[in-house]
N, C-alpha and C. Protein backbone atom coordinates (compact mmCIF):
# COMPACT_ATOMS: atom_id res chain seq x y z
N UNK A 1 32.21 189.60 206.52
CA UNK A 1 31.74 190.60 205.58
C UNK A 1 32.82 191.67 205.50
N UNK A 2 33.18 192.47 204.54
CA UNK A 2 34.00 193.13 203.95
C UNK A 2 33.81 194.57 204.76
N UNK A 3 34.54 195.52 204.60
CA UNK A 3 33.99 196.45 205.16
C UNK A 3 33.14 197.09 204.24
N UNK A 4 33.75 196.90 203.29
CA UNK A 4 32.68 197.86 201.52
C UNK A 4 31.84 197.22 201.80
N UNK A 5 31.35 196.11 201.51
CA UNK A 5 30.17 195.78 201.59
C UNK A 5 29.21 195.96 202.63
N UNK A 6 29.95 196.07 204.03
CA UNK A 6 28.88 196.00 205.34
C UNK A 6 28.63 198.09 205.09
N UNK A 7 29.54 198.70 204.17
CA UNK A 7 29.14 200.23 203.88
C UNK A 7 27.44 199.84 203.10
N UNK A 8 28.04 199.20 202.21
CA UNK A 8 26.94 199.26 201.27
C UNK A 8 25.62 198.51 201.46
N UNK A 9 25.54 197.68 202.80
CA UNK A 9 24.69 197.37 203.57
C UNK A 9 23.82 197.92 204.25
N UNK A 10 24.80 198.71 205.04
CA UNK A 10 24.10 200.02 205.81
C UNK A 10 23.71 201.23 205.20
N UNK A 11 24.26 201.92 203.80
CA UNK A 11 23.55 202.58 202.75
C UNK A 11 21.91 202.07 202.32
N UNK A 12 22.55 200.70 202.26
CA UNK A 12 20.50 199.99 201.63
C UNK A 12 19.79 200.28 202.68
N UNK A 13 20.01 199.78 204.12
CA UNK A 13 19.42 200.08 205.05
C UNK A 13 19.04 201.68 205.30
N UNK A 14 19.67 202.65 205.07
CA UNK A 14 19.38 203.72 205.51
C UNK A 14 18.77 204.36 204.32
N UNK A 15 18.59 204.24 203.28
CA UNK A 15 17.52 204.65 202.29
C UNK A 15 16.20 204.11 202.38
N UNK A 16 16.20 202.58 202.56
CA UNK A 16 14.98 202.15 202.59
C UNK A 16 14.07 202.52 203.94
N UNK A 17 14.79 203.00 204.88
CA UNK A 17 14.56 203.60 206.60
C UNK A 17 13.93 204.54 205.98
N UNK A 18 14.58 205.69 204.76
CA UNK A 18 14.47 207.05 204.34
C UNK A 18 13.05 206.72 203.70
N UNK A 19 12.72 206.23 202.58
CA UNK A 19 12.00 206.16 201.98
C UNK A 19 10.87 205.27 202.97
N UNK A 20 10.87 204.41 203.76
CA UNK A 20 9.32 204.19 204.64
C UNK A 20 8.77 205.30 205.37
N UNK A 21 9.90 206.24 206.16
CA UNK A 21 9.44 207.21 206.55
C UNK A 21 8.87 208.59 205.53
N UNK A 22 9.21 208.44 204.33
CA UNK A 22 8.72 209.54 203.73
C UNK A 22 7.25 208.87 203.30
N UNK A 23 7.44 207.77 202.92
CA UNK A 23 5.74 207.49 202.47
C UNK A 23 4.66 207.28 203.83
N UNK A 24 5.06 207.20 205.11
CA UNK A 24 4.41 207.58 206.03
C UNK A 24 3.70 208.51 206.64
N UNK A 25 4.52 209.79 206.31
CA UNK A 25 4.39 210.78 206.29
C UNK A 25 3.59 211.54 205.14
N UNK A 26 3.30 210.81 203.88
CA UNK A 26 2.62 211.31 202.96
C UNK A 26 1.37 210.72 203.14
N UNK A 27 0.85 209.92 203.86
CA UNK A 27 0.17 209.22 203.46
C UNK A 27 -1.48 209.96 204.11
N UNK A 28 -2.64 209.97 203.97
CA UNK A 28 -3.91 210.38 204.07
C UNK A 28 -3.46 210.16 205.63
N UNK A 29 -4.20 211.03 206.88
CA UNK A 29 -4.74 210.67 208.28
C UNK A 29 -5.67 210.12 208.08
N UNK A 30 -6.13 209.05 208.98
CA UNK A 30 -6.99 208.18 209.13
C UNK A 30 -6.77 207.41 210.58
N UNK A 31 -8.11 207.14 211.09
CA UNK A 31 -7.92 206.83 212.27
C UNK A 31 -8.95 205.50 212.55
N UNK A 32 -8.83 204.77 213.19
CA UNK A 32 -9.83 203.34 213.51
C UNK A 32 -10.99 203.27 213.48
N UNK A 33 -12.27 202.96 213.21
CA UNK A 33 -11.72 201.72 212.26
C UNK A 33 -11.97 202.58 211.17
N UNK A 34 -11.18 201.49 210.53
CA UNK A 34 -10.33 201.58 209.23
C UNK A 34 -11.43 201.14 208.15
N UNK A 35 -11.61 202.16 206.94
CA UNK A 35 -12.64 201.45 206.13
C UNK A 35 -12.15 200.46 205.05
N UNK A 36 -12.93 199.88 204.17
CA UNK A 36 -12.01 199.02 203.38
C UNK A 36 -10.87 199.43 202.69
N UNK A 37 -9.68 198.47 202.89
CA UNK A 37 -8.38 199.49 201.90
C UNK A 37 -8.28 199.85 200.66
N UNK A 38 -9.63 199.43 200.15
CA UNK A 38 -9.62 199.42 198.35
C UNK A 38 -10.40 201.13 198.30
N UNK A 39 -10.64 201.54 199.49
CA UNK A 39 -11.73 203.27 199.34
C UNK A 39 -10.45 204.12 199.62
N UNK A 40 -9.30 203.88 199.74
CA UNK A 40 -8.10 204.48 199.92
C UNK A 40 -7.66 205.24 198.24
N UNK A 41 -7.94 203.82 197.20
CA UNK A 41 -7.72 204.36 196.03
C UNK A 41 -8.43 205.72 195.48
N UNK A 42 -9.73 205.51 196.40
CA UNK A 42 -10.90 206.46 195.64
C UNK A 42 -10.31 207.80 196.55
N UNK A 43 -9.97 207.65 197.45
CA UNK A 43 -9.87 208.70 198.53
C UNK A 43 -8.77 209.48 197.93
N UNK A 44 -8.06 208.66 197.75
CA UNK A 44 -6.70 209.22 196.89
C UNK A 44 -7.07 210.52 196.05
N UNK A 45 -8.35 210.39 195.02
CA UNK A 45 -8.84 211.63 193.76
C UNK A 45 -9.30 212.31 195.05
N UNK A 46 -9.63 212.09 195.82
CA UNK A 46 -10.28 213.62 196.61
C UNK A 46 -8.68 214.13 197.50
N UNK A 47 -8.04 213.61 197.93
CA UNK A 47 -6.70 214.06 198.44
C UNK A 47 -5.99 215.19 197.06
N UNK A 48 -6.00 214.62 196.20
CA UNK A 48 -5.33 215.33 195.10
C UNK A 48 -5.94 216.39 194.61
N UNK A 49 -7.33 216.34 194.83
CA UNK A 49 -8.48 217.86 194.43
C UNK A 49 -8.28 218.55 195.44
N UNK A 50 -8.00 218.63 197.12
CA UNK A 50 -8.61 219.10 197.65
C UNK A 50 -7.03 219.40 198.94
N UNK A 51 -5.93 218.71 198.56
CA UNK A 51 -4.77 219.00 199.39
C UNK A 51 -4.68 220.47 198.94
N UNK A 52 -4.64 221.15 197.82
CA UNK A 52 -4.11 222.38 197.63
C UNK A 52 -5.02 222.99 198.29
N UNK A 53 -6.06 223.22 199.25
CA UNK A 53 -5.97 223.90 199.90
C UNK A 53 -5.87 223.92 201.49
N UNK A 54 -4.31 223.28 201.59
CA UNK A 54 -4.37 223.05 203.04
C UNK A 54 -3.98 224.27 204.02
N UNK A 55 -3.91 225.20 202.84
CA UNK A 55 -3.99 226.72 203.65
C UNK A 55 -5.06 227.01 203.21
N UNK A 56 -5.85 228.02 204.08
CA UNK A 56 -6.86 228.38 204.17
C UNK A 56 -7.16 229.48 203.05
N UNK A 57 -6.43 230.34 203.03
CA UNK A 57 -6.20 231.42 201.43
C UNK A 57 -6.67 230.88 200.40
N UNK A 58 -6.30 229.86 200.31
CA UNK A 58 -6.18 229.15 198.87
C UNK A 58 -8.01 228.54 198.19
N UNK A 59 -8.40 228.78 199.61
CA UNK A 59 -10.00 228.33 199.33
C UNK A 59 -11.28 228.89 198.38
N UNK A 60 -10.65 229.99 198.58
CA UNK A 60 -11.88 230.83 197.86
C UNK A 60 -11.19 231.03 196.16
N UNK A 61 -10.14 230.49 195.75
CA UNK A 61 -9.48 230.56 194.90
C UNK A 61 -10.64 229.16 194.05
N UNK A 62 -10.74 228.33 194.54
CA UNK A 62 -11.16 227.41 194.03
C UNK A 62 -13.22 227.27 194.31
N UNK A 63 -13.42 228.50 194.47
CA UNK A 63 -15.12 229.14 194.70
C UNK A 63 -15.47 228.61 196.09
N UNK A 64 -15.07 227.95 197.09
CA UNK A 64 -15.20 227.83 198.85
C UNK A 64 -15.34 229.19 199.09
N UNK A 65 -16.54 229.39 199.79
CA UNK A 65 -17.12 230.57 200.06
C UNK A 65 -16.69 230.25 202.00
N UNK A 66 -15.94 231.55 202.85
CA UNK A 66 -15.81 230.90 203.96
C UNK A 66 -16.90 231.23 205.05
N UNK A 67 -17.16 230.27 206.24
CA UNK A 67 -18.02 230.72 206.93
C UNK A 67 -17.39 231.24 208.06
N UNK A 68 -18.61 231.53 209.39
CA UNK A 68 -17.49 232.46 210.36
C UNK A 68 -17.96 231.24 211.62
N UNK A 69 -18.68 230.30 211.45
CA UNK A 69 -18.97 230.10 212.10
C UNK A 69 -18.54 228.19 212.74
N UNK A 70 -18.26 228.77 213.52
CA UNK A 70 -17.31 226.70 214.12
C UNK A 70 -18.36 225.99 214.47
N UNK A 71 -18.62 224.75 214.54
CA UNK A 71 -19.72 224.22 214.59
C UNK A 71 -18.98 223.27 214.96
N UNK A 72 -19.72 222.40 216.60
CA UNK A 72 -19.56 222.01 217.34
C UNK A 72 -20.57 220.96 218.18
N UNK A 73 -19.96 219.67 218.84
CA UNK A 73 -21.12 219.41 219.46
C UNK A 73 -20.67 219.01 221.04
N UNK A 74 -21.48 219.77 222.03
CA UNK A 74 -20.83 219.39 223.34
C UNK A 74 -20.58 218.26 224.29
N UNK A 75 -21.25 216.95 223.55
CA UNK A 75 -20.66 215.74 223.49
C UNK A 75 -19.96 214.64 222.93
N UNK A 76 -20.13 215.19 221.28
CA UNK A 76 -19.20 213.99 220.35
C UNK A 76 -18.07 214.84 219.52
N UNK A 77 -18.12 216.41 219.96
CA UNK A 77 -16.86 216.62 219.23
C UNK A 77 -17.16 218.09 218.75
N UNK A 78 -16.39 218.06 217.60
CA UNK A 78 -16.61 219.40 216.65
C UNK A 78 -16.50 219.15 215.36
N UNK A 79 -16.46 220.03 214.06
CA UNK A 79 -16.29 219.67 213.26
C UNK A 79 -15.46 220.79 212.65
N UNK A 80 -15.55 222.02 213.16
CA UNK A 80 -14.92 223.01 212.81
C UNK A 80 -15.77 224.15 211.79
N UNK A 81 -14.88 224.96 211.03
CA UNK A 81 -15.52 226.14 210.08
C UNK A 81 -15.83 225.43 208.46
N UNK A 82 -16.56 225.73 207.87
CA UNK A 82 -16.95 225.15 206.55
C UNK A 82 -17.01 226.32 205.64
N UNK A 83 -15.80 226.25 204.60
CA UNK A 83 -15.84 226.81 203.17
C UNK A 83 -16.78 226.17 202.47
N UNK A 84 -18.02 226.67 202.14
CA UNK A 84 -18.69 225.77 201.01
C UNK A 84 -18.51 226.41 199.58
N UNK A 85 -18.51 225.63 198.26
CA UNK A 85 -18.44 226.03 197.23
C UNK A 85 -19.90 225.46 196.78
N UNK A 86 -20.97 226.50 196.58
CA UNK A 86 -22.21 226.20 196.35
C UNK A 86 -22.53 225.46 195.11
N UNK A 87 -21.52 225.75 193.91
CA UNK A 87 -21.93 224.46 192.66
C UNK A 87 -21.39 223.09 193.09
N UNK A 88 -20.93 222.88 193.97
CA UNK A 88 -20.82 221.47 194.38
C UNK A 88 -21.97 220.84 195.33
N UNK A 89 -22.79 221.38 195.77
CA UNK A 89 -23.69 221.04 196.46
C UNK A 89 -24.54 220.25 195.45
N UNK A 90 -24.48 218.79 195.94
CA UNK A 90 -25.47 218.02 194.98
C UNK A 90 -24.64 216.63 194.74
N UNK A 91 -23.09 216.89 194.97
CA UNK A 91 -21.94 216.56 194.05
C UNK A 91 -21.83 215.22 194.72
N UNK A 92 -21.74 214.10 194.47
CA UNK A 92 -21.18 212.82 194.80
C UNK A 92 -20.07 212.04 194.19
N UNK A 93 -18.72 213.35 193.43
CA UNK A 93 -18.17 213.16 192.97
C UNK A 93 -16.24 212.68 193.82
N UNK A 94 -15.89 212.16 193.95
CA UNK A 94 -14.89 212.36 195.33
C UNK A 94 -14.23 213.42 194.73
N UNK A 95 -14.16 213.64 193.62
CA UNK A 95 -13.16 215.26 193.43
C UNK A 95 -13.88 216.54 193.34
N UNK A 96 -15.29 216.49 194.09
CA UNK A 96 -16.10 218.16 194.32
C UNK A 96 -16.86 217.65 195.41
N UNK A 97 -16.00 217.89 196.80
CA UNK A 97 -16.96 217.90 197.64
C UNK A 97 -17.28 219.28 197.77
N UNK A 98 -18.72 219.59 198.41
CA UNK A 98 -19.33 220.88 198.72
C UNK A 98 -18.29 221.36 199.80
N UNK A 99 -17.83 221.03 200.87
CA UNK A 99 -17.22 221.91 201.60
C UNK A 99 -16.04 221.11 202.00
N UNK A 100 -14.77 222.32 202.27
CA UNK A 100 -13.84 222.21 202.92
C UNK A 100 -13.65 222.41 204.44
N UNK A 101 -13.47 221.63 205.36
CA UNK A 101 -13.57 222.07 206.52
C UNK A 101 -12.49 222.14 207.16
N UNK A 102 -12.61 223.65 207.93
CA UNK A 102 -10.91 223.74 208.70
C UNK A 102 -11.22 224.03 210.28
N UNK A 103 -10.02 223.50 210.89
CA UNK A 103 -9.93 223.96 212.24
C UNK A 103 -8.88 224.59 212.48
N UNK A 104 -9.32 225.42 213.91
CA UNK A 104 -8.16 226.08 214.47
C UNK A 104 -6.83 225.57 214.73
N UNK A 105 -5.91 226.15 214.72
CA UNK A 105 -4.51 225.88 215.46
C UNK A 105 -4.44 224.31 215.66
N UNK A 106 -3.73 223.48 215.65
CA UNK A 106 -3.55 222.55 216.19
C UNK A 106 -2.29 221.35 216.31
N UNK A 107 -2.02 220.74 216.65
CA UNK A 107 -0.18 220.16 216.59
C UNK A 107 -0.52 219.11 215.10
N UNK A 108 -0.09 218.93 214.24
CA UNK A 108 0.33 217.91 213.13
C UNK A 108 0.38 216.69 213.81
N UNK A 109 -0.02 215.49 213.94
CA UNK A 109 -0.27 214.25 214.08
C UNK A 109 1.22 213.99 213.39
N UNK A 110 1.96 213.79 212.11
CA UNK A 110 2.87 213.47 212.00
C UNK A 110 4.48 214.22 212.44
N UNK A 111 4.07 215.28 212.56
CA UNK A 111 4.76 216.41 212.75
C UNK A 111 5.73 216.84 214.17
N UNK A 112 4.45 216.87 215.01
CA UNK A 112 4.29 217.43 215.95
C UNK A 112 4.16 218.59 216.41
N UNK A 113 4.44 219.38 214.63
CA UNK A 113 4.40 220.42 214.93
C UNK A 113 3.00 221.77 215.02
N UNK A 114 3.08 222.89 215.52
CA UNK A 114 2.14 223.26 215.97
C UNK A 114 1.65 224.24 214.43
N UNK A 115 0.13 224.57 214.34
CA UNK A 115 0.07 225.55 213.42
C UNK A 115 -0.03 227.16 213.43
N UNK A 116 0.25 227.62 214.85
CA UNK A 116 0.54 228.54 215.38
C UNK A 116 -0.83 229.05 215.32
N UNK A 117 -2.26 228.84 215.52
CA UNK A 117 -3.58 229.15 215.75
C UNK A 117 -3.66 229.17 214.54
N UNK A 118 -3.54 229.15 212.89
CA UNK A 118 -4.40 229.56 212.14
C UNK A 118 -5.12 228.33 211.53
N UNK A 119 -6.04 228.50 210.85
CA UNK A 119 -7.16 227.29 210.76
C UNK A 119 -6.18 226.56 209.45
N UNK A 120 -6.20 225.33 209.51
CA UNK A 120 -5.75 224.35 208.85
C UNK A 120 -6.67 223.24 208.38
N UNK A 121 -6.87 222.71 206.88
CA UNK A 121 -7.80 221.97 206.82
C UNK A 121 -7.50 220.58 207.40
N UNK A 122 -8.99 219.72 208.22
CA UNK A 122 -8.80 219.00 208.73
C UNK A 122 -9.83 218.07 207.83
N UNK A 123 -10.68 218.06 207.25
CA UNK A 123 -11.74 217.38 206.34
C UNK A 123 -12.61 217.77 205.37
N UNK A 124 -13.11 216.93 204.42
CA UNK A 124 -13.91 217.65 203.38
C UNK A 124 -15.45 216.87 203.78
N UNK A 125 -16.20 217.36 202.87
CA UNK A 125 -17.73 217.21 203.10
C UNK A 125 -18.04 217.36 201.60
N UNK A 126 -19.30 216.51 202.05
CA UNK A 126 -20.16 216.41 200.28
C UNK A 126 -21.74 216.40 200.84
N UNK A 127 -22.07 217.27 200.14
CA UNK A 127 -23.76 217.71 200.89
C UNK A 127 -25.02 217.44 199.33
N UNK A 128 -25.45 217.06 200.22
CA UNK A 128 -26.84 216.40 198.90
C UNK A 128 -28.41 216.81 199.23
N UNK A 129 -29.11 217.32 198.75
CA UNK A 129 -29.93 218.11 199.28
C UNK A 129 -31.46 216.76 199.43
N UNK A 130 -32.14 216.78 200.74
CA UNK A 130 -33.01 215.80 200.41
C UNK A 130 -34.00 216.45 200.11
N UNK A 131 -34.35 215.41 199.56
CA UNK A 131 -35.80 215.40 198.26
C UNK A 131 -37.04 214.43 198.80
N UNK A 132 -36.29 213.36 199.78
CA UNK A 132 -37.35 212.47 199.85
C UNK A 132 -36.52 211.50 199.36
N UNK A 133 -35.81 211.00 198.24
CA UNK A 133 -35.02 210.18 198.14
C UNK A 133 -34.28 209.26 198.57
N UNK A 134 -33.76 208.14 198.63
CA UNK A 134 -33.13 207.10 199.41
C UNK A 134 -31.40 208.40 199.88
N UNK A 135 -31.43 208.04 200.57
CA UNK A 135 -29.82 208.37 201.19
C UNK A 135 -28.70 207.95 200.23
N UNK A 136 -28.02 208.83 199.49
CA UNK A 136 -26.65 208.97 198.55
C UNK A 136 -25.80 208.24 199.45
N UNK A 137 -24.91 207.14 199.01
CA UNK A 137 -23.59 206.84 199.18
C UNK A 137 -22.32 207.25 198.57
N UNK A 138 -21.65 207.03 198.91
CA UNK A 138 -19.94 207.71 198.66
C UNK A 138 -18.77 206.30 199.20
N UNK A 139 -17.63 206.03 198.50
CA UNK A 139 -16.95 205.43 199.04
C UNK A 139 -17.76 203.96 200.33
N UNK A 140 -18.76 203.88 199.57
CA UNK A 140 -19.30 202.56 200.49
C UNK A 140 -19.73 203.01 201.89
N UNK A 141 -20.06 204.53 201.67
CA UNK A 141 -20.26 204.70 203.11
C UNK A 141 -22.14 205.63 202.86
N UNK A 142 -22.86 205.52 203.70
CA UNK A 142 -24.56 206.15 203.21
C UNK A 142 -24.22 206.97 203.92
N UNK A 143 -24.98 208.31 203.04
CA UNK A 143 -24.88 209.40 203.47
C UNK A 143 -25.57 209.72 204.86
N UNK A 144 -25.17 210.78 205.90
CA UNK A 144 -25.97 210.81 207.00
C UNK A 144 -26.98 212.20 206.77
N UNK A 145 -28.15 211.36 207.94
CA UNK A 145 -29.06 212.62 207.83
C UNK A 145 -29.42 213.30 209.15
N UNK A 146 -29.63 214.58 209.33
CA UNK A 146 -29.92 215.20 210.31
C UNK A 146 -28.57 216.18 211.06
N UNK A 147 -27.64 216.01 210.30
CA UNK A 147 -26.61 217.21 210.59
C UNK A 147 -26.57 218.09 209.85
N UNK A 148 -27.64 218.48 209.06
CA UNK A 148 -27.54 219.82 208.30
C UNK A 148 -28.94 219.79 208.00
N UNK A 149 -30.02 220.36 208.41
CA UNK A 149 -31.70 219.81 208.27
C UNK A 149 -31.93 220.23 206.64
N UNK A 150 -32.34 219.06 206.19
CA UNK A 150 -32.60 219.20 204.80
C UNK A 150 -31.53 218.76 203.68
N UNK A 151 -30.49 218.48 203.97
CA UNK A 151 -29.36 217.31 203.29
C UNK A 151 -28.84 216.27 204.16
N UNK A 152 -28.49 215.67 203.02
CA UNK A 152 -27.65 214.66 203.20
C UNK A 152 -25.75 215.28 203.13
N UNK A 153 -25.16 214.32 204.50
CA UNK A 153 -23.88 214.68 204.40
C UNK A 153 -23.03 213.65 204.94
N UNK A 154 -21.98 214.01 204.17
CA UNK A 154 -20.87 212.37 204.64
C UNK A 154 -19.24 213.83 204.28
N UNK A 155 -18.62 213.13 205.74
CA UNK A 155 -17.50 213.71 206.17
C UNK A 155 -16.19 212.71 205.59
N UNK A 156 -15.10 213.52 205.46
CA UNK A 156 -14.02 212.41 205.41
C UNK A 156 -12.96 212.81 205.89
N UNK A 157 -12.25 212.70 206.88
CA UNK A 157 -11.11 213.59 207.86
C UNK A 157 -10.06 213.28 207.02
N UNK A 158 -9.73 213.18 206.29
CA UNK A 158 -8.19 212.94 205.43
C UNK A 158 -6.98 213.67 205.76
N UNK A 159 -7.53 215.26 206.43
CA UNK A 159 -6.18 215.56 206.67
C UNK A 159 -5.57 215.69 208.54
N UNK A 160 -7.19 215.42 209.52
CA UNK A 160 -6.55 215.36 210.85
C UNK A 160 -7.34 213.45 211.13
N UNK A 161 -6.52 213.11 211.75
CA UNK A 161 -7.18 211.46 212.27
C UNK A 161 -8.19 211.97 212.96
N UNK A 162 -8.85 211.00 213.04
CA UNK A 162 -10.67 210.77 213.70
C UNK A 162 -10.59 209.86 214.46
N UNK A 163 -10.90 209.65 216.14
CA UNK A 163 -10.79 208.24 216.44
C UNK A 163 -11.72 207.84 216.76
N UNK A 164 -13.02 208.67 215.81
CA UNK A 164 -14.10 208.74 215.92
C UNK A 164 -14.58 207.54 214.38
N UNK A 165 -13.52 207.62 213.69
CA UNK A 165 -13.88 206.73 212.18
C UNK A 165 -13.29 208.34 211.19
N UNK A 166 -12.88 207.60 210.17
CA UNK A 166 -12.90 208.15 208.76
C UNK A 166 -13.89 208.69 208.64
N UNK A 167 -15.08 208.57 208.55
CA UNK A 167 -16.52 208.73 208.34
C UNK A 167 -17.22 209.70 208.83
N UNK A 168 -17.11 209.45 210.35
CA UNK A 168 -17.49 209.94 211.28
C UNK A 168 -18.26 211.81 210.78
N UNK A 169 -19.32 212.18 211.42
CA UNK A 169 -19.82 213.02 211.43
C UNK A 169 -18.46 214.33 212.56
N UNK A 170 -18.51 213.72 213.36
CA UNK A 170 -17.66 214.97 214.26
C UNK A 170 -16.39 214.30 214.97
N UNK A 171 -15.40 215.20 215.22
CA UNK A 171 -14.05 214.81 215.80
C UNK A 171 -14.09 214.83 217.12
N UNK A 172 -13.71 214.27 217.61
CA UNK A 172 -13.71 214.62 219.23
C UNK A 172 -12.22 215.11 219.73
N UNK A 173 -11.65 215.66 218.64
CA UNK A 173 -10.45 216.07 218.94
C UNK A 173 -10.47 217.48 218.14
N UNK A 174 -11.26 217.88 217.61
CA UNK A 174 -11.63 219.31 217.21
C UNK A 174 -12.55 220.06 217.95
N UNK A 175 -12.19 221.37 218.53
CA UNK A 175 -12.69 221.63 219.13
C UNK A 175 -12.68 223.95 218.67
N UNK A 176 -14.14 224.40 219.15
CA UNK A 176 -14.54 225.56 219.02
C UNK A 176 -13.80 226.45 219.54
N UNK A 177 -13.75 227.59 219.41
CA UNK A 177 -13.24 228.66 220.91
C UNK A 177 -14.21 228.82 221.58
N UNK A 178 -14.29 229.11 222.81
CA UNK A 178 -15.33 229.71 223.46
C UNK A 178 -15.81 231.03 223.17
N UNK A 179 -17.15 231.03 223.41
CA UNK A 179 -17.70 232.78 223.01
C UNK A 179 -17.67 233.32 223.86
């Protein structure tokens, strides 16, 4: 092999290196198990509604009303603080979930890097109020009942992994401050 060519070898190689690692890095958190890969597409419209506010500022810009309060459970996890935007309550739309949920400080999964304590969003929520009605689905997944008395709610961690599920009601890697 030539030397130009073994250049222009190692150029292909080091773009296509460039470009796997950038779409890696873009890509939704998600953690085992894995739901079907075809709810990735759908997940996609709620990533694109709901990335702009992966600072916390930016929430109430888009009617997320914030709460003060972290919500937690002392065996399966936490879930963190909830911006709710009250005209979405009802919403089974993937681009209006009722709440944005953020947690404290924490290191970036791709990153490593730290967020220096301020709350960063880690998942969204879609809240459905029960009526008596069969349980709302979303993305192939039924809504859960009894984490908010009187709705229905289904979580989706898109922006910290869960190794609790995509799905999953609480993180076991999010966690409260102490009072």
């Amino acid at each position: 092999m030539s030397p130009r060519s073994l250049l222009g070898a190692v150029k292909a190689a080091a773009a296509l290196a460039t470009a796997a690692a950038l779409a890696l890095a873009a890509a939704p958190a998600h953690a085992a198990p894995s739901p079907d890969p075809s709810v990735w597409t759908q997940l996609s419209r709620t990533t694109q509604a709901t990335g702009k506010y992966g600072y916390e500022g930016f929430a109430a810009a888009g009617g997320y009303g914030r709460t003060d309060t972290c919500v937690a459970d002392p065996t399966a996890g936490g879930m963190g603080y909830h911006y709710v935007n009250p005209a979405n309550i009802g919403s089974v739309d993937p681009q209006k979930p009722a709440a944005l949920v953020y947690a404290d400080g924490f290191t970036n999964a791709y990153t490593g890097t730290s967020s220096g304590g301020a709350r960063k969003l880690v998942a969204v929520e879609w809240v459905v109020k029960d009526t008596g009605q069969t349980a709302p689905t979303l993305f192939g997944q039924t809504f859960q009942k009894g984490q908010l008395p009187g709705y229905f709610t289904l979580h989706a961690w898109l922006y910290k992994p869960n190794s609790a599920g995509l799905f999953a009601a609480w993180n076991p890697e999010v966690a409260c401050p102490a009072v």
